[in-house]
Structure formats: structure tokens, C-alpha cells
N, C-alpha and C. Protein backbone atom coordinates (compact mmCIF):
# COMPACT_ATOMS: atom_id res chain seq x y z
N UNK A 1 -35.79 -20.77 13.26
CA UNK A 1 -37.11 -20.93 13.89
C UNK A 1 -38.09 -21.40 12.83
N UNK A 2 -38.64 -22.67 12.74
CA UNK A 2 -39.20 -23.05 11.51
C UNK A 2 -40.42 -22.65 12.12
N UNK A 3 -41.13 -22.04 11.51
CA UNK A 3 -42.92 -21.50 11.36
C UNK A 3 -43.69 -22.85 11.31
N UNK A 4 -44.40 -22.90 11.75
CA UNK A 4 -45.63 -24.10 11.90
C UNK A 4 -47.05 -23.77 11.01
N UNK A 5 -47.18 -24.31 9.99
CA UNK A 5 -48.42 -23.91 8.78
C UNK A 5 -49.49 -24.00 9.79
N UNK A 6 -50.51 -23.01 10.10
CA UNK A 6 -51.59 -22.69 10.47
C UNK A 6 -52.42 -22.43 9.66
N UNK A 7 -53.50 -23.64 9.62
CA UNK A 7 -54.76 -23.55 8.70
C UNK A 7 -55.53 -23.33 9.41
N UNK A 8 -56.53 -22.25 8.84
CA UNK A 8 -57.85 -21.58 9.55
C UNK A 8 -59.31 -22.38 8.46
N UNK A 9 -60.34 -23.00 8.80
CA UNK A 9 -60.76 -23.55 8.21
C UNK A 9 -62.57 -22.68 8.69
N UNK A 10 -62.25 -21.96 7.53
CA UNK A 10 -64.10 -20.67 8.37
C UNK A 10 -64.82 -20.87 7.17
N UNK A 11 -65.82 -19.53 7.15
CA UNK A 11 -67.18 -19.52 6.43
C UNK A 11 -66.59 -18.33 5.35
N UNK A 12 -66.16 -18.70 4.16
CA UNK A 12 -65.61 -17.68 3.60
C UNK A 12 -66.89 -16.64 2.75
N UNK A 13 -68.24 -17.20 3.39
CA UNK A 13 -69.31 -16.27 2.55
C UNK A 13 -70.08 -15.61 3.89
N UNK A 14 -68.88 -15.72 4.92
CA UNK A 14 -69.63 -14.82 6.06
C UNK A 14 -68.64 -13.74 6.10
N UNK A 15 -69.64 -12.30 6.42
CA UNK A 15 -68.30 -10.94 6.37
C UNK A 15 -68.11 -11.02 7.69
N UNK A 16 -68.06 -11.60 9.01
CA UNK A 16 -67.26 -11.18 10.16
C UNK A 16 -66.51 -12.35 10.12
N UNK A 17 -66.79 -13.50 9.23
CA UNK A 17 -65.26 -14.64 9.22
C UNK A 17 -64.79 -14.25 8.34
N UNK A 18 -64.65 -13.16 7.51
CA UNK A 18 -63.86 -13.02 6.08
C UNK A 18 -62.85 -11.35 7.19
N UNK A 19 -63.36 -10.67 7.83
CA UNK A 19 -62.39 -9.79 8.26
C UNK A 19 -62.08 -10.28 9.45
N UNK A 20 -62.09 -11.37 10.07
CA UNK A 20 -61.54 -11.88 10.90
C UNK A 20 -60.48 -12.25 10.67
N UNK A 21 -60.67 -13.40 9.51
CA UNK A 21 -59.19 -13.71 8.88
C UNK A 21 -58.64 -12.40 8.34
N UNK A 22 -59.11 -11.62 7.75
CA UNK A 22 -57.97 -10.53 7.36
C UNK A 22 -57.08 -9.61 8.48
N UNK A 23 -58.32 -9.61 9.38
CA UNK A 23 -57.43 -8.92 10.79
C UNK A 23 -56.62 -10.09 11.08
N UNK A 24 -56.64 -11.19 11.48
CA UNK A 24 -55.53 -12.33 11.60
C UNK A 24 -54.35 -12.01 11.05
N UNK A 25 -54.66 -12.06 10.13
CA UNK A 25 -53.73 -12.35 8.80
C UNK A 25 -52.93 -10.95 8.56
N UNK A 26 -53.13 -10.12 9.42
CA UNK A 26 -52.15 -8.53 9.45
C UNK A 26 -51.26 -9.08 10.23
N UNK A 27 -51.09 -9.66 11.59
CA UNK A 27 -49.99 -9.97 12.37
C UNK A 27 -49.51 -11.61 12.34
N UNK A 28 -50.07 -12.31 11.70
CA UNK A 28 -50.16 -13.69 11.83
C UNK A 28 -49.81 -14.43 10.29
N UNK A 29 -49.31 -15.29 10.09
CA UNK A 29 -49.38 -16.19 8.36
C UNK A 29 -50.25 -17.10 8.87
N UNK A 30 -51.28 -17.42 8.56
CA UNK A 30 -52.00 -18.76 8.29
C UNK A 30 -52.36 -19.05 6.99
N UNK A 31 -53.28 -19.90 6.86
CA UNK A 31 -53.27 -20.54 5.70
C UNK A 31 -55.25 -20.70 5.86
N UNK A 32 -55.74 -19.72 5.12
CA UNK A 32 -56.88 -19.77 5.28
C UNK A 32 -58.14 -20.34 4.34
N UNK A 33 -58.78 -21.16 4.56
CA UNK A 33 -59.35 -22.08 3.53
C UNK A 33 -61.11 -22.06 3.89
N UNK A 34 -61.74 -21.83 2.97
CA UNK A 34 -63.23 -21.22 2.66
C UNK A 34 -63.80 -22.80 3.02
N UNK A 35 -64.46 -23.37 3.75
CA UNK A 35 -64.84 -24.80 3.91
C UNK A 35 -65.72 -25.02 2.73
N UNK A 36 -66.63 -24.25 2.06
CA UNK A 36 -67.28 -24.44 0.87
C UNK A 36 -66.32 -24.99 -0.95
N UNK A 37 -65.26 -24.56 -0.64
CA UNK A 37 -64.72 -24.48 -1.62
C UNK A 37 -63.60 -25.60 -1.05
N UNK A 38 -62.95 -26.46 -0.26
CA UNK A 38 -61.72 -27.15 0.52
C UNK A 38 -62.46 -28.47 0.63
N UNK A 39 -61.68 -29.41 0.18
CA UNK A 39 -61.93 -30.97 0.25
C UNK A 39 -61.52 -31.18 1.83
N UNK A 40 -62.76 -31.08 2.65
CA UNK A 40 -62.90 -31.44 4.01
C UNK A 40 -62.45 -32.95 4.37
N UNK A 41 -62.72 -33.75 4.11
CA UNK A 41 -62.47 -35.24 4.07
C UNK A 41 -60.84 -35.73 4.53
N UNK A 42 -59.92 -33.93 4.64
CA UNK A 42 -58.10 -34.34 4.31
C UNK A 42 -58.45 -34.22 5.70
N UNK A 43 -59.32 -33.47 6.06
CA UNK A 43 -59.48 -32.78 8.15
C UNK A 43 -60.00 -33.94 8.53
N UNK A 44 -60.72 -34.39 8.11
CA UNK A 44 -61.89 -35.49 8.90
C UNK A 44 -63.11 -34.52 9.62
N UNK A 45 -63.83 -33.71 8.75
CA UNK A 45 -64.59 -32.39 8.99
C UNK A 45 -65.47 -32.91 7.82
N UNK A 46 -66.65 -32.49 8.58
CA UNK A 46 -67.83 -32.38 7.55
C UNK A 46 -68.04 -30.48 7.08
N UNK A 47 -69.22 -30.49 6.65
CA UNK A 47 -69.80 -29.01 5.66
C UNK A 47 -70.46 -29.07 7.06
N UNK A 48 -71.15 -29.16 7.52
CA UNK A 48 -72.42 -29.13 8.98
C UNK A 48 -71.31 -28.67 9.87
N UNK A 49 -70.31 -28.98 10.37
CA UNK A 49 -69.52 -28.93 11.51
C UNK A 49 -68.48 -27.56 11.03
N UNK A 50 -68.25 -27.23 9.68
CA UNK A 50 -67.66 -26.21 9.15
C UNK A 50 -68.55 -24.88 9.40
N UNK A 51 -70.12 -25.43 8.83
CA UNK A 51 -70.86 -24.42 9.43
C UNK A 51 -71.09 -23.81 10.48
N UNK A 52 -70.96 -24.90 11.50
CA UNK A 52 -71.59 -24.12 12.78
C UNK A 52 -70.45 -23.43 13.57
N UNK A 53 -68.81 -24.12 13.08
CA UNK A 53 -67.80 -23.04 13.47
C UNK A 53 -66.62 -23.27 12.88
N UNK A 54 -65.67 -22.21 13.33
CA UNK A 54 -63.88 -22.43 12.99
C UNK A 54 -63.28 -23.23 13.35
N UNK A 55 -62.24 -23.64 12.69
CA UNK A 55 -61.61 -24.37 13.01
C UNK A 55 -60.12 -24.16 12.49
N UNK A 56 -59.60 -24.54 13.73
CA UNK A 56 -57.75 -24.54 13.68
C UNK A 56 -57.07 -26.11 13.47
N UNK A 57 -56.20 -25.96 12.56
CA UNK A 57 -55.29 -27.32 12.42
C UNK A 57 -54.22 -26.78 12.23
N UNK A 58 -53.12 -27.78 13.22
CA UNK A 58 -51.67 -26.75 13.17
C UNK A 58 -51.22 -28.05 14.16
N UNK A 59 -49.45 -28.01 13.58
CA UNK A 59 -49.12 -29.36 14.42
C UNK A 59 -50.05 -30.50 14.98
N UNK A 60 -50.55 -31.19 13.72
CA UNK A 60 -51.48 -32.32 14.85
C UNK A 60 -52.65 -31.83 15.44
N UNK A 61 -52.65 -30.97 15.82
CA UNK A 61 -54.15 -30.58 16.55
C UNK A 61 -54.87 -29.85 16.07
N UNK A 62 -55.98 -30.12 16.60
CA UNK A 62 -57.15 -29.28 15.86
C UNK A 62 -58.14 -28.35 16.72
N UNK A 63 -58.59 -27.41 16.74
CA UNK A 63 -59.04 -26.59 17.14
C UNK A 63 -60.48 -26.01 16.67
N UNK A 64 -61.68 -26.17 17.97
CA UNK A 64 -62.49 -25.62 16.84
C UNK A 64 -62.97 -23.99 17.84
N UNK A 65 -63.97 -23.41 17.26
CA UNK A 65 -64.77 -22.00 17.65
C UNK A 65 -64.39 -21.76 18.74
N UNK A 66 -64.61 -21.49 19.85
CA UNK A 66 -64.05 -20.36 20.75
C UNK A 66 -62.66 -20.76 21.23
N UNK A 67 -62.24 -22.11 21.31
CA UNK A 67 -60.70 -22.40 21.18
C UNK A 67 -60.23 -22.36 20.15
N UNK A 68 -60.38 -22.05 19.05
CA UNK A 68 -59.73 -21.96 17.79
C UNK A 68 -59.74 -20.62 17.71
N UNK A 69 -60.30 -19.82 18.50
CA UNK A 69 -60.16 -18.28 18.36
C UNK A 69 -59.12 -17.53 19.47
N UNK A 70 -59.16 -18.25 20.32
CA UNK A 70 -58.67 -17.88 21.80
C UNK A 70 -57.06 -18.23 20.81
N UNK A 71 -57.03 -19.57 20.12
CA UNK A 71 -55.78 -20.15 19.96
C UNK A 71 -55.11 -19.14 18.61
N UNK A 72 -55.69 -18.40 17.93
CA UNK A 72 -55.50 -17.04 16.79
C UNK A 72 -55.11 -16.65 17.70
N UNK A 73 -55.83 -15.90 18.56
CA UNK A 73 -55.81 -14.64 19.49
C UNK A 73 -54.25 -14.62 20.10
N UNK A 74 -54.05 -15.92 20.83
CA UNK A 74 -52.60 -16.06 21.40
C UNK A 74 -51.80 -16.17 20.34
N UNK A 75 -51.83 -16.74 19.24
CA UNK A 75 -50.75 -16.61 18.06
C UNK A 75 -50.28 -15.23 17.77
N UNK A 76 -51.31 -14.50 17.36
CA UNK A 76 -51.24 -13.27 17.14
C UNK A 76 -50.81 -12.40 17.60
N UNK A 77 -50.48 -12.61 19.05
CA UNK A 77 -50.38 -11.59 20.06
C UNK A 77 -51.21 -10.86 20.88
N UNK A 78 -52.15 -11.37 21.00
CA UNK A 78 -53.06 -10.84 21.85
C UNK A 78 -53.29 -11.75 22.92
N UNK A 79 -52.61 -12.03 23.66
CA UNK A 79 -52.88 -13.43 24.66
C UNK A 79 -53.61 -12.60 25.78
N UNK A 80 -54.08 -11.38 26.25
CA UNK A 80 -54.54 -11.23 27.21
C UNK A 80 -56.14 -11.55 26.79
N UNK A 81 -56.25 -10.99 25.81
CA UNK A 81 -58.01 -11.18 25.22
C UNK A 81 -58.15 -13.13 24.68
N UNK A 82 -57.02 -13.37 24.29
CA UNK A 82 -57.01 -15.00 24.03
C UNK A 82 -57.16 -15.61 25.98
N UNK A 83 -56.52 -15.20 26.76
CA UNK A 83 -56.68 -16.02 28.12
C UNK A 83 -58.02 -15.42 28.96
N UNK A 84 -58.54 -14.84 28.46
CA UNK A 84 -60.04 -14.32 28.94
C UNK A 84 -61.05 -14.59 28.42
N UNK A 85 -60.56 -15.23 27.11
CA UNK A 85 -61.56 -16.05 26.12
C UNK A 85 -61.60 -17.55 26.98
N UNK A 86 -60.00 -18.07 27.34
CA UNK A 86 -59.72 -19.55 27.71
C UNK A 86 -60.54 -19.63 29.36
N UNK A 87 -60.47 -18.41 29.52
CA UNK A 87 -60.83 -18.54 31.25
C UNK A 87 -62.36 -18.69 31.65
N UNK A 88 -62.80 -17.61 30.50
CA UNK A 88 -64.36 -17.57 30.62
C UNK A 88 -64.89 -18.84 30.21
N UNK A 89 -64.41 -20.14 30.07
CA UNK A 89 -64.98 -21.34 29.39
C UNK A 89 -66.07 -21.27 29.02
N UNK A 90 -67.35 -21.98 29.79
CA UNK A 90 -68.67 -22.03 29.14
C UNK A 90 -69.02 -21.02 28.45
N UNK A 91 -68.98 -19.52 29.45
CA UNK A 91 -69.38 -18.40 28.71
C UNK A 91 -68.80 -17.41 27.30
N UNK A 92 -67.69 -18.35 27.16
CA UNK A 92 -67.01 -17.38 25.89
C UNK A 92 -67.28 -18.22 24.87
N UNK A 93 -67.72 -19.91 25.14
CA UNK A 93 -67.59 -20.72 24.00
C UNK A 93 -69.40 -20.44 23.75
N UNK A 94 -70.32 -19.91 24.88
CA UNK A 94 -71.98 -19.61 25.01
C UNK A 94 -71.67 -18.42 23.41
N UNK A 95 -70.79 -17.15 23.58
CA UNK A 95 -70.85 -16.41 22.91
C UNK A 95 -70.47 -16.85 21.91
N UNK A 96 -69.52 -17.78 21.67
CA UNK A 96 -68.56 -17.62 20.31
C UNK A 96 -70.12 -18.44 19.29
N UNK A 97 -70.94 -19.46 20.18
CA UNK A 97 -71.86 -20.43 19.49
C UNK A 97 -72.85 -19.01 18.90
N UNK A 98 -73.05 -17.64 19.91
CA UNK A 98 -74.76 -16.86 19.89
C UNK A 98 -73.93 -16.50 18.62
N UNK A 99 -72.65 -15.28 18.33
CA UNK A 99 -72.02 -14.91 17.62
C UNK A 99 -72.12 -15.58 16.00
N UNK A 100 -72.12 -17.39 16.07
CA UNK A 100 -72.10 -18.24 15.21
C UNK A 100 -73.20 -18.20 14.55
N UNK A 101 -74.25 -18.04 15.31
CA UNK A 101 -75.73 -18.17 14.75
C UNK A 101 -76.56 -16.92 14.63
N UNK A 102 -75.62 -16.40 14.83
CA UNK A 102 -76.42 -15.12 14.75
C UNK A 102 -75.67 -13.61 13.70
N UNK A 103 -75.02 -14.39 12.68
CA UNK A 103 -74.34 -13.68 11.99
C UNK A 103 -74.69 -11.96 11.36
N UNK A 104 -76.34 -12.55 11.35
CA UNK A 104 -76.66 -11.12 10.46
C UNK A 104 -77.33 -9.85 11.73
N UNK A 105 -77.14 -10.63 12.71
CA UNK A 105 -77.64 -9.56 13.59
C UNK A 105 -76.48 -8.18 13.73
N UNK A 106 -77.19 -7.00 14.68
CA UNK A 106 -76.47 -5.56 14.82
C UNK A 106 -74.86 -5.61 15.03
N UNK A 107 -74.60 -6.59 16.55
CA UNK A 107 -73.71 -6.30 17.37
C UNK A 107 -72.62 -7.22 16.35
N UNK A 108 -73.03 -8.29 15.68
CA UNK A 108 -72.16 -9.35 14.73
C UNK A 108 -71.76 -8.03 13.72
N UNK A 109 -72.29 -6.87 12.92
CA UNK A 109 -72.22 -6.60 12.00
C UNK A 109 -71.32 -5.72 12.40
N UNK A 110 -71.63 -5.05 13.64
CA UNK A 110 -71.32 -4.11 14.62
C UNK A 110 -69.54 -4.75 14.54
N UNK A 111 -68.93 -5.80 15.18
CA UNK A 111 -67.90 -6.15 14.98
C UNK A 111 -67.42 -6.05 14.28
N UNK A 112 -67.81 -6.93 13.35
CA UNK A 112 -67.29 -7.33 11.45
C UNK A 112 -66.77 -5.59 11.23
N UNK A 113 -67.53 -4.30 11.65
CA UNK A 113 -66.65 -3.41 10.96
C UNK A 113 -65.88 -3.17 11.93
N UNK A 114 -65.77 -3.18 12.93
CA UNK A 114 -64.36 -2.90 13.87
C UNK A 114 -63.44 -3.60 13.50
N UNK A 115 -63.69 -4.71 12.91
CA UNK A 115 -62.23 -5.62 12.52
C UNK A 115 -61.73 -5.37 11.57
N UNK A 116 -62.95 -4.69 10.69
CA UNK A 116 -62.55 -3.84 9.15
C UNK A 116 -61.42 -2.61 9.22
N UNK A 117 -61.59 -1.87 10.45
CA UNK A 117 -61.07 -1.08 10.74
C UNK A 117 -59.57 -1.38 11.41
């Protein structure tokens, strides 16, 4: 069964994308790369578009913020919370954007330690 390299391409100076990937990365191998520090130019990704979300590259495709999370989520094993992410369309990709921009708020920080946990 050859494994397929999964690169996660986040905000490695944000703490709910830094224990995100670490909760990932308990059931999952990816390959996780800080966009500040990663020669973007190999993705065809700017620093602006890194900022405002995640992004998945894996076989050919690319994946960004609330499908690039939904698409963890099902890797990982969690496909019921990954197909409720895929189902809720507008409204899960509405959250994944408030979530994005709104890093330092309660309920963001509020997460970041549940994932710590």
C-alpha cells in the first residue's frame, strides 16, 4: 500500500494551526510546512493566499481552508465531522474564513486548547 506524501501548507506562527497540525499528525503522516519559512513558488501559492488559509497538496491536487480541513479530517479518520464540514458548504467554509480571521479571539483560543488536549 504505497502512502501518498501529504503536504499541509499553514501559519506556523499561529497556535490553533500549530496544534492542529499536531493533533493531525497523532493519527495521520503529513508533511507539514510553515508558509513563512517554504519556497511557495514550487505550489504556485503566494504569502497573501497562505495567509488567509490552509492548504492541502497530495496527488496532484490541491486543497485549500475548509476543504483542506474536511480533506485532514477524512484522512485521519474522522469522516463523520469531515462530511458535515463537506455538507455544510457555504456555512462551514463562512466559519473556517470567521475562524481564519479571527485567530486571537476566545472561542479560536478556546479550540487551540482542546486540540492541545
Amino acid at each position: 500500500m504505497g502512502a501518498h506524501v501529504i503536504k499541509v501548507i499553514y501559519d506556523g506562527q499561529c497556535q490553533l494551526c500549530q496544534n492542529s497540525i499536531s493533533w493531525v499528525s497523532k493519527k495521520l503522516v503529513i508533511t507539514a510546512l510553515d508558509f513563512h519559512s517554504t519556497d511557495l513558488t514550487q505550489f504556485q501559492l503566494s504569502t497573501e493566499q497562505c495567509s488567509r488559509e490552509v492548504f492541502v497538496i497530495t496527488e496532484g491536487k490541491r486543497y485549500s481552508g475548509a476543504q483542506a480541513v474536511a480533506f485532514l479530517l477524512n484522512a485521519r479518520g474522522n469522516r463523520v465531522l469531515s462530511a458535515l464540514l463537506t455538507i455544510s458548504g457555504p456555512v462551514g467554509r463562512a466559519g473556517y474564513r470567521w475562524v481564519a480571521s479571527n485567530r486571537n479571539s476566545w472561542p479560536v483560543k478556546a479550540l487551540s486548547r482542546i486540540l492541545e488536549n
